[in-house]
Protein backbone atom coordinates (compact mmCIF):
# COMPACT_ATOMS: atom_id res chain seq x y z
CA UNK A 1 -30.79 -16.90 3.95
CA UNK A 2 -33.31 -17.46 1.03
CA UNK A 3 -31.91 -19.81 -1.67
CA UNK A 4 -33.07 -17.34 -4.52
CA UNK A 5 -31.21 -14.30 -2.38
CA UNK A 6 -27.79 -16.56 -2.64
CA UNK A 7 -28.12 -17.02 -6.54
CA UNK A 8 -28.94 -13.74 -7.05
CA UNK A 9 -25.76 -12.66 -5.08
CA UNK A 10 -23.49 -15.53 -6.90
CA UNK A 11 -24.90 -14.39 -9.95
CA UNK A 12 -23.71 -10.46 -9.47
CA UNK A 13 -20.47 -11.40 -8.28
CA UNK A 14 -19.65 -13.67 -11.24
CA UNK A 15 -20.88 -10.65 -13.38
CA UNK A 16 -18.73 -8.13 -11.85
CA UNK A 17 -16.18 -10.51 -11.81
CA UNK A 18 -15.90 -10.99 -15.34
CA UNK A 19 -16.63 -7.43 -16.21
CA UNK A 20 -13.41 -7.25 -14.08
CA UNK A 21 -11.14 -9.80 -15.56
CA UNK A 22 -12.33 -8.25 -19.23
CA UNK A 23 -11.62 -4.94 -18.28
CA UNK A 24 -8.21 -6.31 -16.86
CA UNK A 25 -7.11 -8.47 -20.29
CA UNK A 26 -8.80 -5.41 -22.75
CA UNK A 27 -6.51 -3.09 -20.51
CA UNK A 28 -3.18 -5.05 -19.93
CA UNK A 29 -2.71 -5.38 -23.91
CA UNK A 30 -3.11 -1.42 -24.32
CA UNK A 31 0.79 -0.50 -25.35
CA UNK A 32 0.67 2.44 -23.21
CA UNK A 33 0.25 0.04 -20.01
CA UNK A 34 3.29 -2.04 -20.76
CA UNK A 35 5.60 -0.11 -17.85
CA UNK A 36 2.44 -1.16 -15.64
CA UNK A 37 2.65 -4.66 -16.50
CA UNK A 38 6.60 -4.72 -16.83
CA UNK A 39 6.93 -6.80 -13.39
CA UNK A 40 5.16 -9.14 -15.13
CA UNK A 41 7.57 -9.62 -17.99
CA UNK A 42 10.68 -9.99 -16.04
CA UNK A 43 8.95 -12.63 -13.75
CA UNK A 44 8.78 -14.67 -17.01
CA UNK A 45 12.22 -13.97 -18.29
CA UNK A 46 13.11 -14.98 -14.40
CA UNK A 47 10.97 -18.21 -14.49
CA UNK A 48 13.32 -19.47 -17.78
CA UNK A 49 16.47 -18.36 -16.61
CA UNK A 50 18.68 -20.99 -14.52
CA UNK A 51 18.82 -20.55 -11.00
CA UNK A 52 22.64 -18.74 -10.80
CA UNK A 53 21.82 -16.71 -13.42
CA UNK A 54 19.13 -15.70 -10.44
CA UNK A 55 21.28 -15.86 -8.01
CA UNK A 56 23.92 -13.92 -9.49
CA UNK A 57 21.33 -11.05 -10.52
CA UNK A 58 19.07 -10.95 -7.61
CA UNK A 59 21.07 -12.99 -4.73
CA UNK A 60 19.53 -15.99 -2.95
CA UNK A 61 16.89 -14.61 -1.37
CA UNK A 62 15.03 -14.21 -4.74
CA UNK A 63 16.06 -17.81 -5.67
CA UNK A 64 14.38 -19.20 -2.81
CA UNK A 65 10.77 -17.19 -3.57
CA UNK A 66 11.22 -18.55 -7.05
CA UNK A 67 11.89 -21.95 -6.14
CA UNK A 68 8.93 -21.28 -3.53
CA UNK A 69 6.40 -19.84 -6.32
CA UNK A 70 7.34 -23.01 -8.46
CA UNK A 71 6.04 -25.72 -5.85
């Protein structure tokens, strides 16, 4: 592979890429997407809340993938 051929390829998937992520943050703040992006919310609220308040909401099984997403 030519050296020009790999930054030209880099150089359109970094563009598409951040015509993604754009499109994504422009998108994701619209108010009617907030039931899209509600799973999002409550992993936040989930993230501050002690772990049996977790465990007494969602059972242990969800206290364990939190404590696993953590580390």
């Amino acid at each position: 592979m030519d050296f020009t051929s790999f930054l030209t390829s880099l150089g359109t998937s970094f563009l598409i890429f951040v015509v993604l992520m754009l499109l994504f943050a422009w998108l994701s703040n619209k108010p009617g997407n907030h039931v899209i992006y509600y799973p999002n919310r409550i992993l936040k609220e989930a993230i501050s809340s002690s772990e049996d308040d977790i465990i007494s909401v969602s059972g242990v099984d969800t206290a364990v993938y939190f404590v696993f997403l953590a580390t």
